[in-house]
N, C-alpha and C. Protein backbone atom coordinates (compact mmCIF):
# COMPACT_ATOMS: atom_id res chain seq x y z
N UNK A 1 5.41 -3.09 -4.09
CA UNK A 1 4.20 -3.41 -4.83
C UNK A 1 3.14 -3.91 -3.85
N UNK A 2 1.99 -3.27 -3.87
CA UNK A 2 0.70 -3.61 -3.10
C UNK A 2 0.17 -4.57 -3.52
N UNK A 3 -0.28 -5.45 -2.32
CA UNK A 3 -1.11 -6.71 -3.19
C UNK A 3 -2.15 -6.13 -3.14
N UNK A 4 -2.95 -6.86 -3.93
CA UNK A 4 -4.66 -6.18 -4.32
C UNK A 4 -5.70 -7.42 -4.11
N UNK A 5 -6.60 -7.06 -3.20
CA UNK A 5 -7.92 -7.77 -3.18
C UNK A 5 -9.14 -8.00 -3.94
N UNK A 6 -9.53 -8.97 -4.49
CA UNK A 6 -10.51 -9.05 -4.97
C UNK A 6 -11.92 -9.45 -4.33
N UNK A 7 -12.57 -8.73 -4.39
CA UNK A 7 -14.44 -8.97 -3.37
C UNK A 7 -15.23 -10.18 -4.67
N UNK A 8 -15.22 -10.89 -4.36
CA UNK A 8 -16.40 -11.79 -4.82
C UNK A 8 -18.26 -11.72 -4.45
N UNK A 9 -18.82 -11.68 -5.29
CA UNK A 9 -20.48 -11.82 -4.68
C UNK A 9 -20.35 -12.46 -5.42
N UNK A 10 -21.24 -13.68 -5.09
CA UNK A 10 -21.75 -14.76 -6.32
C UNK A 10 -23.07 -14.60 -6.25
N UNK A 11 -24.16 -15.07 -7.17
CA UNK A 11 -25.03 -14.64 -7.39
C UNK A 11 -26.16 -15.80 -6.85
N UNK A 12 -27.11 -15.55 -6.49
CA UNK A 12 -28.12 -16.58 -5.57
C UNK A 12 -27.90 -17.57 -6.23
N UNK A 13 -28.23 -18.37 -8.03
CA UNK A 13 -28.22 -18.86 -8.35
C UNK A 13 -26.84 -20.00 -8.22
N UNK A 14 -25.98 -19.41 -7.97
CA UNK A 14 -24.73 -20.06 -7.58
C UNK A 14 -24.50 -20.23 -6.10
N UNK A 15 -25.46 -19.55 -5.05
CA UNK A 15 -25.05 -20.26 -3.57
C UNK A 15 -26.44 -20.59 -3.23
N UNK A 16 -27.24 -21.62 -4.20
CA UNK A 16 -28.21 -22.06 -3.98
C UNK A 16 -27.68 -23.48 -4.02
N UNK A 17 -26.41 -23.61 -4.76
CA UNK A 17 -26.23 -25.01 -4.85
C UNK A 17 -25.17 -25.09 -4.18
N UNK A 18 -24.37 -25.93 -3.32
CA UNK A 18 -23.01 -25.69 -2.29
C UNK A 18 -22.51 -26.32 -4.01
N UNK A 19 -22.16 -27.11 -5.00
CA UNK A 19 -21.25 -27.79 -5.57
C UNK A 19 -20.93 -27.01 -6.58
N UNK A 20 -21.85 -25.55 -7.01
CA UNK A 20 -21.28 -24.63 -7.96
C UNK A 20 -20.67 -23.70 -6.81
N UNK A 21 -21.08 -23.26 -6.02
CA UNK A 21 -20.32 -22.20 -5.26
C UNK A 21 -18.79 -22.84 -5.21
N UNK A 22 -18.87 -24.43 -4.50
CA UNK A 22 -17.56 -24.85 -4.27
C UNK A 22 -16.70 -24.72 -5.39
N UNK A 23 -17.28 -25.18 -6.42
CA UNK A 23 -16.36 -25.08 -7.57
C UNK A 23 -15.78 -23.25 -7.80
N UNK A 24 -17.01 -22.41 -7.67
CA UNK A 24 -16.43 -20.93 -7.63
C UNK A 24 -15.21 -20.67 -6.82
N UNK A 25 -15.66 -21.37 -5.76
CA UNK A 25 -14.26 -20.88 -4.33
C UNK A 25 -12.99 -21.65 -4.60
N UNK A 26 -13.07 -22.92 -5.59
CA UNK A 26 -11.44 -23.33 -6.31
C UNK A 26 -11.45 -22.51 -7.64
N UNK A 27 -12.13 -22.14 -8.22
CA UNK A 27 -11.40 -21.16 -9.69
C UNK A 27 -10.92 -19.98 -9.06
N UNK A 28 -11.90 -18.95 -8.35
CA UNK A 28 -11.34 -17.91 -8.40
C UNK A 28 -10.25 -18.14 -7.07
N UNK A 29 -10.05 -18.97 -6.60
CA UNK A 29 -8.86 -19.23 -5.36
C UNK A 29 -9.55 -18.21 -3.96
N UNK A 30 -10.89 -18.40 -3.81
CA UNK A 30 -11.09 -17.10 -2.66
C UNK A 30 -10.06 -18.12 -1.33
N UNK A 31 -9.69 -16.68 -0.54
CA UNK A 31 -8.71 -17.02 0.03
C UNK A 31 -9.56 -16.75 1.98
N UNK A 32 -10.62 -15.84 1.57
CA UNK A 32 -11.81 -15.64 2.66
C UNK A 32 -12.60 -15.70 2.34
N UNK A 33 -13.72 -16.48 3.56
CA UNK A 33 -15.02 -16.56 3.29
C UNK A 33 -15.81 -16.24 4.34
N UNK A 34 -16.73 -15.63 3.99
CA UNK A 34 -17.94 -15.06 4.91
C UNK A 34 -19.19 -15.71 4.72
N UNK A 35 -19.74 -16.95 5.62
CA UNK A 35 -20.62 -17.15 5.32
C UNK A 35 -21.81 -17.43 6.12
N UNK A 36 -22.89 -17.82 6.41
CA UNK A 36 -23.79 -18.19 7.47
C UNK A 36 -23.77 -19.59 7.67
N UNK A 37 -23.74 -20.43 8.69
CA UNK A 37 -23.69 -21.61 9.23
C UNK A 37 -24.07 -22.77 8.51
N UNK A 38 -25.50 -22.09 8.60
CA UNK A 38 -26.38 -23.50 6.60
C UNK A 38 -25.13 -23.70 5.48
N UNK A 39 -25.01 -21.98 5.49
CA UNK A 39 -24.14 -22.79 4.06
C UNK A 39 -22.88 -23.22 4.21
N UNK A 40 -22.38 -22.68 5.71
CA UNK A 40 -20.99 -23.52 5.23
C UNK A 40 -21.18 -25.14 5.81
N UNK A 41 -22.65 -25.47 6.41
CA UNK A 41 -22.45 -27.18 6.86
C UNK A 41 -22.88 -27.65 5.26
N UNK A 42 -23.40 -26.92 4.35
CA UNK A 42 -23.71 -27.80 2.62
C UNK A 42 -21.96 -27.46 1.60
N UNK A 43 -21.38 -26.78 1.88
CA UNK A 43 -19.78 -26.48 1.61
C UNK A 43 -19.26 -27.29 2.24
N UNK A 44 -18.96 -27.93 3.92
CA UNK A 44 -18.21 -28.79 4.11
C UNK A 44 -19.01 -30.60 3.91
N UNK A 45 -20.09 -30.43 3.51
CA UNK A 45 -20.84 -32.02 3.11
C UNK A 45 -20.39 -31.90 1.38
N UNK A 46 -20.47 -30.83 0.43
CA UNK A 46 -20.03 -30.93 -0.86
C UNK A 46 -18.35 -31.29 -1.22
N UNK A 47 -17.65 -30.86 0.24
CA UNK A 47 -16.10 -31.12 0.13
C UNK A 47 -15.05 -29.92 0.26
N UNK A 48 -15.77 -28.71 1.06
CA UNK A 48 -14.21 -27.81 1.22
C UNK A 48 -13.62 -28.00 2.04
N UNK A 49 -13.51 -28.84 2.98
CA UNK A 49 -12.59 -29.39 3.51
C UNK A 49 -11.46 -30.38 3.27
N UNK A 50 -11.83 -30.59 2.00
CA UNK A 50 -10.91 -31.97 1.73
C UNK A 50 -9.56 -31.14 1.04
N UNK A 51 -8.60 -31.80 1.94
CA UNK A 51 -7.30 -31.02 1.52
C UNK A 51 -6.55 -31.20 -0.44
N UNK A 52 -7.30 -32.16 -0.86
CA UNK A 52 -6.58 -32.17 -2.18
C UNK A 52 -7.38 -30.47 -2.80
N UNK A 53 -8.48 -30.16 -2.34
CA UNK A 53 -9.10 -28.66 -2.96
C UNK A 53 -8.53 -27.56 -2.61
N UNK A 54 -8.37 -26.76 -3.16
CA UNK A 54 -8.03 -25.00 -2.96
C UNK A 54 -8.70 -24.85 -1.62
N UNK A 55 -8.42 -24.32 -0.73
CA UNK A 55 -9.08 -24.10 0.57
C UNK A 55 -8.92 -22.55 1.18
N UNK A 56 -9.95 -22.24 1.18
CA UNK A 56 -10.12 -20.49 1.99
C UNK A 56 -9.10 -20.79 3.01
N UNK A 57 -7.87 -19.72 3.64
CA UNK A 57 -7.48 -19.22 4.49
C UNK A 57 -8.09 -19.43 5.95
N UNK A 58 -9.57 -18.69 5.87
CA UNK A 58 -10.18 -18.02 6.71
C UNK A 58 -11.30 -18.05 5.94
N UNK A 59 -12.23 -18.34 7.56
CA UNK A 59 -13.83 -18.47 6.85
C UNK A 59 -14.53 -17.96 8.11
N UNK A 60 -15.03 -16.76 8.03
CA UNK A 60 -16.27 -16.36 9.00
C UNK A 60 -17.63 -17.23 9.31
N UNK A 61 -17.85 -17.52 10.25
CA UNK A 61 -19.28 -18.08 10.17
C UNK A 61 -20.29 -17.08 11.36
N UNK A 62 -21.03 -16.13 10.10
CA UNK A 62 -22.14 -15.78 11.10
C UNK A 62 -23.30 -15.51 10.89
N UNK A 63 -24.22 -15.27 11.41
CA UNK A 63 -25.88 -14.52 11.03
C UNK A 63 -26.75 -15.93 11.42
N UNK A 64 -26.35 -16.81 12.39
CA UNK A 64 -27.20 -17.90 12.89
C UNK A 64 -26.18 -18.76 14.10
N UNK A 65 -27.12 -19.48 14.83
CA UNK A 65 -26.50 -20.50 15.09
C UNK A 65 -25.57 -21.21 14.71
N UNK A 66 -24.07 -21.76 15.32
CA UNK A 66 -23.48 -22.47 14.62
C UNK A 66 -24.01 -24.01 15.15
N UNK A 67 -24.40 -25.26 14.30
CA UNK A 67 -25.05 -26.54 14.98
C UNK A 67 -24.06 -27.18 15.35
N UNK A 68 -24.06 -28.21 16.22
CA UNK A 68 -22.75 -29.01 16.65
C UNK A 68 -22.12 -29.73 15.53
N UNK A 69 -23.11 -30.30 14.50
CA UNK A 69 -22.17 -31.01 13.82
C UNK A 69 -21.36 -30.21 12.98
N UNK A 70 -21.23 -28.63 12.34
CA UNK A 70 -20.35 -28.18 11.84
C UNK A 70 -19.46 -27.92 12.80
N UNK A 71 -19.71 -27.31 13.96
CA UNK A 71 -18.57 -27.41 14.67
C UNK A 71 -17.29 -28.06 14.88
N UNK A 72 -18.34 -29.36 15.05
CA UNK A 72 -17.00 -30.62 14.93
C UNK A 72 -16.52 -30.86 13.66
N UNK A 73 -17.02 -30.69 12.64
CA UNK A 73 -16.37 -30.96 11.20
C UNK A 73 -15.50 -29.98 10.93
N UNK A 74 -15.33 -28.69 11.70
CA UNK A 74 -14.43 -27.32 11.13
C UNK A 74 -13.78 -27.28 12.55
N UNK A 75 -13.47 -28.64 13.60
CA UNK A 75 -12.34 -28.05 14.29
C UNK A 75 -11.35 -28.38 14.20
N UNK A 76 -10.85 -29.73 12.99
CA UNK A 76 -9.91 -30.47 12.61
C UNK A 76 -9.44 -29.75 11.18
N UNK A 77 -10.46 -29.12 10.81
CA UNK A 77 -10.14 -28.29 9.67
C UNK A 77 -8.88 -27.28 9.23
N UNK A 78 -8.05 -27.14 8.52
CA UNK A 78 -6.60 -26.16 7.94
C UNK A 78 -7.46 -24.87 7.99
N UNK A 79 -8.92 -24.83 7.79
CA UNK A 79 -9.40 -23.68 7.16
C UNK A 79 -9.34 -22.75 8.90
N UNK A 80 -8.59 -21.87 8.95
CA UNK A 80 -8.95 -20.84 10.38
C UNK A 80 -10.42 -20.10 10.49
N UNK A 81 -11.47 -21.28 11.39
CA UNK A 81 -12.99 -20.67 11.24
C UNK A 81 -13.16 -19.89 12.13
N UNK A 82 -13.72 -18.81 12.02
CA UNK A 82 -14.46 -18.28 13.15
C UNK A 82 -15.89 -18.26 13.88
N UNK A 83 -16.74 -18.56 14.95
CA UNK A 83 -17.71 -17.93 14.86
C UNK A 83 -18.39 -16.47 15.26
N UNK A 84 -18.60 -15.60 14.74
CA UNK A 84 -19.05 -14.34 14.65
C UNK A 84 -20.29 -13.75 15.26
N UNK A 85 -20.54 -13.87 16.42
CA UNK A 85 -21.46 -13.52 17.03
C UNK A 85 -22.02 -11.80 17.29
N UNK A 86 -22.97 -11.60 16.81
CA UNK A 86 -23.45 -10.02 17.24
C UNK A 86 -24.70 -9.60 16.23
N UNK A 87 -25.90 -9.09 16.96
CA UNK A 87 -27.40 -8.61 16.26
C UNK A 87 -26.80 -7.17 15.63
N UNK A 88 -27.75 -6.93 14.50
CA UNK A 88 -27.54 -5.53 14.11
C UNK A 88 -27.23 -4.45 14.73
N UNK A 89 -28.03 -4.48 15.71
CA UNK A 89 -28.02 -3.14 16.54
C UNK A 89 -26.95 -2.98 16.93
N UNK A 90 -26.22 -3.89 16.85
CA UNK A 90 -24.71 -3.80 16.89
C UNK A 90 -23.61 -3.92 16.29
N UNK A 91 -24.04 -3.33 14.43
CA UNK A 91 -22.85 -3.30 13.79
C UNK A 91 -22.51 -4.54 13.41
N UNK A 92 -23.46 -5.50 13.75
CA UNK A 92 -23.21 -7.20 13.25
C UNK A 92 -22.41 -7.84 14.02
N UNK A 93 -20.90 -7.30 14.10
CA UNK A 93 -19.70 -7.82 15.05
C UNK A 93 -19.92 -7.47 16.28
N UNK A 94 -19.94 -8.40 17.42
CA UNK A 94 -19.80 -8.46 19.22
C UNK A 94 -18.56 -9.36 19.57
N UNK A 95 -18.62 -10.17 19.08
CA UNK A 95 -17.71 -11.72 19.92
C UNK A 95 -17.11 -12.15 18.81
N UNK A 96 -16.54 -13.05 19.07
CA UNK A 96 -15.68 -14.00 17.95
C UNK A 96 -15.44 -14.58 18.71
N UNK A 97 -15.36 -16.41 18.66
CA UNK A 97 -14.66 -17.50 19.23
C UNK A 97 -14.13 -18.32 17.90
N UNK A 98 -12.63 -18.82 17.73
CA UNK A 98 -12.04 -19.46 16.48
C UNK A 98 -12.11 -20.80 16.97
N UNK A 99 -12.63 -21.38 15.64
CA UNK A 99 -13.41 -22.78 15.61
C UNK A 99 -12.03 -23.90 15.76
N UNK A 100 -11.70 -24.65 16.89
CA UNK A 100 -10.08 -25.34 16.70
C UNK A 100 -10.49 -26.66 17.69
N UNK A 101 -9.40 -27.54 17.58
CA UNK A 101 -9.27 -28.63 18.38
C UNK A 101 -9.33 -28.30 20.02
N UNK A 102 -9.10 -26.68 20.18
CA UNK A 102 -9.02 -26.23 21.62
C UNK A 102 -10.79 -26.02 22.07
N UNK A 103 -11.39 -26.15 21.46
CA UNK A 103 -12.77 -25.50 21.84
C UNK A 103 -13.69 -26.40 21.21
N UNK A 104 -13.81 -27.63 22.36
CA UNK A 104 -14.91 -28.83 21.76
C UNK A 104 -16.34 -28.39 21.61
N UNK A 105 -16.79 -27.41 22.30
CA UNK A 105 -18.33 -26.88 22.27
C UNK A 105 -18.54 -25.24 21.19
N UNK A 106 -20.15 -25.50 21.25
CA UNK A 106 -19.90 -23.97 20.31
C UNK A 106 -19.76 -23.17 21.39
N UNK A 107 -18.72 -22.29 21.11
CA UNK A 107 -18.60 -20.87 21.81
C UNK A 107 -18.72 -20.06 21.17
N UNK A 108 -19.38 -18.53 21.54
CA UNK A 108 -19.26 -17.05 20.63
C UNK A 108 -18.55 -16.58 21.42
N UNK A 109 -17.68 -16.89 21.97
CA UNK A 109 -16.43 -16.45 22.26
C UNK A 109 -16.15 -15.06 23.09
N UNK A 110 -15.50 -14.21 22.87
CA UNK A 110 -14.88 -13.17 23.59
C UNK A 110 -15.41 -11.82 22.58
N UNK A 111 -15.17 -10.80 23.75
CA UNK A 111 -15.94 -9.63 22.65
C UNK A 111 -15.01 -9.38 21.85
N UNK A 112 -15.33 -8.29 20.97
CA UNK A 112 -14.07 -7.22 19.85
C UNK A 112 -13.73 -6.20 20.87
N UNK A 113 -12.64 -5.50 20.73
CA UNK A 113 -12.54 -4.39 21.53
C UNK A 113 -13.57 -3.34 21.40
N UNK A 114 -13.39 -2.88 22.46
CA UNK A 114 -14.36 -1.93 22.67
C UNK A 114 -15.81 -2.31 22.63
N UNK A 115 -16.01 -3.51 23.11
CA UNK A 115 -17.56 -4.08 23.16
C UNK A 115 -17.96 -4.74 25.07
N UNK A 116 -18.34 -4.04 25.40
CA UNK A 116 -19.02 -4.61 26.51
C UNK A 116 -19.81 -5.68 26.35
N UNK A 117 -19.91 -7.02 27.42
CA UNK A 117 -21.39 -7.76 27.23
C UNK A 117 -21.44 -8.28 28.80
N UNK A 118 -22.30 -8.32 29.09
CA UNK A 118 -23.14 -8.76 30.15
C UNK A 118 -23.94 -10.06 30.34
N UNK A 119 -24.13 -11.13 30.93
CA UNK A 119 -24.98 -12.20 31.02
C UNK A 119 -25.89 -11.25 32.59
N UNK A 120 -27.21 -10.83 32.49
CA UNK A 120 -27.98 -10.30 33.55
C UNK A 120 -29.06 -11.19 33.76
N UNK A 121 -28.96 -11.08 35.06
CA UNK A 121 -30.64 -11.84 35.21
C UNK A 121 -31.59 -10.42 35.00
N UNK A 122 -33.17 -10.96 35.30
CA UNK A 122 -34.17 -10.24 35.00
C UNK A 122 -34.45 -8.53 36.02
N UNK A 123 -33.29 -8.72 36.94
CA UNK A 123 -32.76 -7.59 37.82
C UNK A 123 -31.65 -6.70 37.54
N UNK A 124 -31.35 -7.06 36.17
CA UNK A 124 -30.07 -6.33 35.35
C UNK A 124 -29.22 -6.36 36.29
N UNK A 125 -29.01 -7.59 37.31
CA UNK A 125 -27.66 -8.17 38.43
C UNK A 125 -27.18 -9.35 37.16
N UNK A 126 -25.62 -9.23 37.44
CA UNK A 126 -24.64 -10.20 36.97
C UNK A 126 -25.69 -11.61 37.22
N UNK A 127 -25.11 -12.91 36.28
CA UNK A 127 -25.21 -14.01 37.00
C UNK A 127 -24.31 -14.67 37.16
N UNK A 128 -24.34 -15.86 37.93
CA UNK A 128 -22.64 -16.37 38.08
C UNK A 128 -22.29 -17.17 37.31
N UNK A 129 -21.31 -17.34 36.75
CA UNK A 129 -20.81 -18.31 35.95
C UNK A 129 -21.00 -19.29 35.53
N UNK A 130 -21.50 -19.81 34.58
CA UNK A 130 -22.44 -21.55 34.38
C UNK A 130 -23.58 -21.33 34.35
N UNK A 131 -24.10 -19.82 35.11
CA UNK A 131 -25.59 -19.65 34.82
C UNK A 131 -26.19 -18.72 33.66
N UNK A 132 -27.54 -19.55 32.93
CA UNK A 132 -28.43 -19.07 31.97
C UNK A 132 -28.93 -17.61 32.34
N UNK A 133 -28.43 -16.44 31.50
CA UNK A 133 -28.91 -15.49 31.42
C UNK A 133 -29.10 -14.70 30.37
N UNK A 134 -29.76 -13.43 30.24
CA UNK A 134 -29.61 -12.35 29.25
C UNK A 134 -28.60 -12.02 28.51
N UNK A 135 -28.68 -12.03 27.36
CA UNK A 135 -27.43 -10.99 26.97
C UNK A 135 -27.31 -9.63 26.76
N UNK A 136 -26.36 -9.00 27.27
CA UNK A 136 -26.45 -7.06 26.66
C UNK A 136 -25.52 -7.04 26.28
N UNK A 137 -25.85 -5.89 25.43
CA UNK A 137 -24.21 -5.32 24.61
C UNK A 137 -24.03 -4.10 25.45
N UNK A 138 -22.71 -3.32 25.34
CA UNK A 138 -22.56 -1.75 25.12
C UNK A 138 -21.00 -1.94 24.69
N UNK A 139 -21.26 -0.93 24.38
CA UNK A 139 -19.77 -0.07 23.41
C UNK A 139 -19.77 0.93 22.38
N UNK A 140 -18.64 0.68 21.55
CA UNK A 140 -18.78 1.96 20.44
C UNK A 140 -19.66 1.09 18.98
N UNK A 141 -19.61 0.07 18.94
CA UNK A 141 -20.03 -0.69 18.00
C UNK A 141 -22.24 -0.13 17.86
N UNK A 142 -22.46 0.27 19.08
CA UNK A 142 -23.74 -0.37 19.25
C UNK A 142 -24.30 1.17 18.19
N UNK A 143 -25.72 0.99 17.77
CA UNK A 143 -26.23 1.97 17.51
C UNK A 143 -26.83 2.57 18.22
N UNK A 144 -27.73 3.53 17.67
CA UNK A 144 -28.42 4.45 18.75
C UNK A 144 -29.98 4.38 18.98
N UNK A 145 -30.14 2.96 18.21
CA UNK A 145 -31.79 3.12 18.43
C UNK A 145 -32.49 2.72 16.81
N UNK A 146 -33.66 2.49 17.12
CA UNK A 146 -34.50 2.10 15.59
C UNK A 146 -34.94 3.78 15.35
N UNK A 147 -34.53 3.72 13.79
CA UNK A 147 -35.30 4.33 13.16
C UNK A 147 -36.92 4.97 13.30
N UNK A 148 -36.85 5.99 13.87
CA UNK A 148 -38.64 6.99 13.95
C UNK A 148 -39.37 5.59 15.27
N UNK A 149 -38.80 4.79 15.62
CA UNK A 149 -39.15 3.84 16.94
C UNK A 149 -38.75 4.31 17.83
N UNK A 150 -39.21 5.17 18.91
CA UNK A 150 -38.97 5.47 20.00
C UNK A 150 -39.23 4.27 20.92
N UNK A 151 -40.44 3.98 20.93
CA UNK A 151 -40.98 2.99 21.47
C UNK A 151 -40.32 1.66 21.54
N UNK A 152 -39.61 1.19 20.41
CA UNK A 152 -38.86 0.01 20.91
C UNK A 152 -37.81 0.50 20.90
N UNK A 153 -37.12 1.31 20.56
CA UNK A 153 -35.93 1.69 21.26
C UNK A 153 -35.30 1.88 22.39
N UNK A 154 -36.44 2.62 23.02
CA UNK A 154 -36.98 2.44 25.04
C UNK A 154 -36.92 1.30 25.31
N UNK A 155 -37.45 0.42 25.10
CA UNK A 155 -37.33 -0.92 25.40
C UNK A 155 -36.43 -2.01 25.11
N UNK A 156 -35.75 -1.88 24.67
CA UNK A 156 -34.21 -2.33 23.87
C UNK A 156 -32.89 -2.09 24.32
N UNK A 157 -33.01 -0.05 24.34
CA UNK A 157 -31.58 0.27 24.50
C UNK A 157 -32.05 0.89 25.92
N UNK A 158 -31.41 0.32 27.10
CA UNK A 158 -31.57 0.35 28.58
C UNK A 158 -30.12 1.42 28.95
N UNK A 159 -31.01 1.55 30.10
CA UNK A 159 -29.11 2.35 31.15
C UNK A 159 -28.46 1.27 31.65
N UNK A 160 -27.35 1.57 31.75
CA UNK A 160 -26.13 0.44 31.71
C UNK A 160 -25.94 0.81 33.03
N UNK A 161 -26.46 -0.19 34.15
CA UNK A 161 -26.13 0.04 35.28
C UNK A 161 -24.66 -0.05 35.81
N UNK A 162 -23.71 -0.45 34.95
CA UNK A 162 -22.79 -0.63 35.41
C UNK A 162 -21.64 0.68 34.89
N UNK A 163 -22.23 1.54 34.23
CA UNK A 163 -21.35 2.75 33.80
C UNK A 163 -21.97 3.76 33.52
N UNK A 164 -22.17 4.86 34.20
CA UNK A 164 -23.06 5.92 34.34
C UNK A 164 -23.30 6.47 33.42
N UNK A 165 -24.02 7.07 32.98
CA UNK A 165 -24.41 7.78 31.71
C UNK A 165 -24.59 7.08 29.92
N UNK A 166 -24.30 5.53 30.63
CA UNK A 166 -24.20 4.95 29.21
C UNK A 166 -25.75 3.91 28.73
N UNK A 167 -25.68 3.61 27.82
CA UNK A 167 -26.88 2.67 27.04
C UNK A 167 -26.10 1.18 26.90
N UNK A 168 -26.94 0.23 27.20
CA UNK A 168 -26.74 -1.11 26.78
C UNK A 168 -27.75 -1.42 26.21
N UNK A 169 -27.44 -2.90 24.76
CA UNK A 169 -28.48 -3.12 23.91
C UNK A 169 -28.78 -4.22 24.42
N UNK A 170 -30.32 -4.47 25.04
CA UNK A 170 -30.77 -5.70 25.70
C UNK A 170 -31.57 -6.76 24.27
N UNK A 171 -29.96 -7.90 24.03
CA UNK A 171 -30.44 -8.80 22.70
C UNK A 171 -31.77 -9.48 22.45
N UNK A 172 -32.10 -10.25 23.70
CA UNK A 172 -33.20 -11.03 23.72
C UNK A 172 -32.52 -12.66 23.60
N UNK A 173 -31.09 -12.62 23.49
CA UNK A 173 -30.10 -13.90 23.58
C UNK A 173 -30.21 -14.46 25.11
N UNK A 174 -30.40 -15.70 25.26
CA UNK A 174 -29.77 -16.13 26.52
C UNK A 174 -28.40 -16.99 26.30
N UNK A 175 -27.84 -16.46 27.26
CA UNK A 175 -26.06 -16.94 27.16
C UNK A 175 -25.99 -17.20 28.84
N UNK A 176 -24.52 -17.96 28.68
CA UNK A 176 -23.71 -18.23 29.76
C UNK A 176 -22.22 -17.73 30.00
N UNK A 177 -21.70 -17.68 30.60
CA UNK A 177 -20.23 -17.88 30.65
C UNK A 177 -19.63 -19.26 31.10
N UNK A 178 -18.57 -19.45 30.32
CA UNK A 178 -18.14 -20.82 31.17
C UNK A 178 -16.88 -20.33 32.10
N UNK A 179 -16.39 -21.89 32.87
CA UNK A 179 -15.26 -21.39 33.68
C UNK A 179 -14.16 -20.74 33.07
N UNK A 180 -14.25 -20.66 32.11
CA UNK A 180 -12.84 -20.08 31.08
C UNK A 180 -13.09 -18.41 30.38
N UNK A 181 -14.27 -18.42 30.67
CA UNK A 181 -14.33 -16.90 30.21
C UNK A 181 -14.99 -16.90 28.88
N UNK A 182 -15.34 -18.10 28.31
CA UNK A 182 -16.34 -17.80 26.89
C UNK A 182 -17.22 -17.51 27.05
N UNK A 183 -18.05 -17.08 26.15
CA UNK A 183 -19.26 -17.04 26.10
C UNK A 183 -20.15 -18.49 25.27
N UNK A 184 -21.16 -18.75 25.90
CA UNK A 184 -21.84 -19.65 25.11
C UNK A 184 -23.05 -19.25 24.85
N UNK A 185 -23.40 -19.53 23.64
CA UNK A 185 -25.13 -19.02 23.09
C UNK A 185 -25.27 -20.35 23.72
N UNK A 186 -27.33 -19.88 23.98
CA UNK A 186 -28.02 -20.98 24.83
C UNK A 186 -29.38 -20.71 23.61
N UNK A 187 -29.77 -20.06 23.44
CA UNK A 187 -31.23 -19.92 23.14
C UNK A 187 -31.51 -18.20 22.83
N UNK A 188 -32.70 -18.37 22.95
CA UNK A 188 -34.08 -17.19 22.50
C UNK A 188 -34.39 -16.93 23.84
N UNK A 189 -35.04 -15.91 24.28
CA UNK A 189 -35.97 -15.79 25.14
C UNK A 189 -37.03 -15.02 24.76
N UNK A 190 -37.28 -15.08 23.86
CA UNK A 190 -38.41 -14.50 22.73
C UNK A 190 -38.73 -15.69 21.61
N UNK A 191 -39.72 -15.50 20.66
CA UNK A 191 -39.76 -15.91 19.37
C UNK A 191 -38.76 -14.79 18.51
C-alpha cells in the first residue's frame, strides 16, 4: 500500500496571520513546510517550535535572506530546517545548507548536484577563501536566458571561463566561502 501525499495551499488570508496558519499546520498535521524566512521567524514567535505542538518534519526556508535571529531559534529546533538558496534563473534551487547546532552562522550551504557556483572577482578570477565576491551559477538547473531580452540576457548569462563552451548565470549576490567549504550570503551588489 502506497502512502499518499497531501499538497496544502492556504489561502493569503490565513498566512497573513502566523496564529491561524499555525493552527492550520497542527489540524491538518503538515509534515513539510516550504516557507520564506518572514514567515517562518512570525511561525516560530507564534510557537512551532514548542514541542508540546504537532511539528513539520522538515521545513524549507527560501526566497530571502535567512536573519540571524531565526537562525539561532531553528538550530536547537526537532524541526530538520533548511536554507534554500538559488534566483530564478535558476530553477529556484542552487545550494542548501541544514539549519543545526553544527552551523552557528547563516550558511547557503553547498550546491545540488549538478550545479556549479563560483565566488569571482570583477576579472571572472576565483577569490580566495574568506574573500567577498560575486556569485555565478552554471549547470543543468540554469535557464537559458529572459524571455524576447536579448539584451539582459547578454549581460547576465556570461561564458564560463572555466568550461569551454558553457554559460554561467552572473547573480548580482556577493558571497564568500568559508574555511569549510560553505557558502555564505554577504549582500547585493546591486539594488
Amino acid at each position: 500500500m502506497a502512502l499518499g501525499h497531501t499538497l496544502h495551499i492556504y489561502s493569503d488570508q490565513v498566512k497573513q496571520d502566523a496564529f491561524s496558519l499555525l493552527d492550520s499546520i497542527q489540524t491538518d498535521k503538515i509534515d513539510t513546510l516550504a516557507v520564506a524566512p518572514s514567515l517562518a521567524t512570525q511561525l516560530v514567535q507564534a510557537g512551532l517550535c514548542e514541542t508540546q505542538r504537532h511539528q513539520p518534519k522538515l521545513m524549507d526556508i527560501c526566497g530571502e535572506p535567512v536573519p540571524p535571529s531565526l537562525w539561532e531559534a531553528l538550530r536547537s529546533s526537532s524541526i530538520a530546517s533548511h536554507n534554500i538558496y538559488g534566483p530564478t534563473e535558476f530553477t529556484v534551487y542552487a545550494t542548501s545548507e541544514q539549519i543545526s547546532d553544527k552551523t552557528p552562522e547563516v550558511e547557503i550551504g553547498k550546491p545540488f548536484a549538478n550545479t556549479c557556483v563560483y565566488i569571482l572577482d570583477q576579472n571572472l578570477q576565483p577569490v580566495p577563501i574568506g574573500v567577498n565576491g560575486e556569485l555565478y551559477l552554471a549547470g543543468d538547473n540554469m535557464s537559458s536566458g529572459y524571455l524576447n531580452r536579448p539584451d539582459i540576457t547578454a549581460s547576465r548569462f556570461v561564458a564560463n571561463p572555466f568550461m569551454e563552451g558553457d554559460v554561467m548565470y552572473m547573480t548580482g549576490d556577493i558571497a564568500r566561502w568559508s574555511a569549510q567549504g560553505q557558502l555564505m550570503f554577504v549582500g547585493r551588489c546591486d539594488n
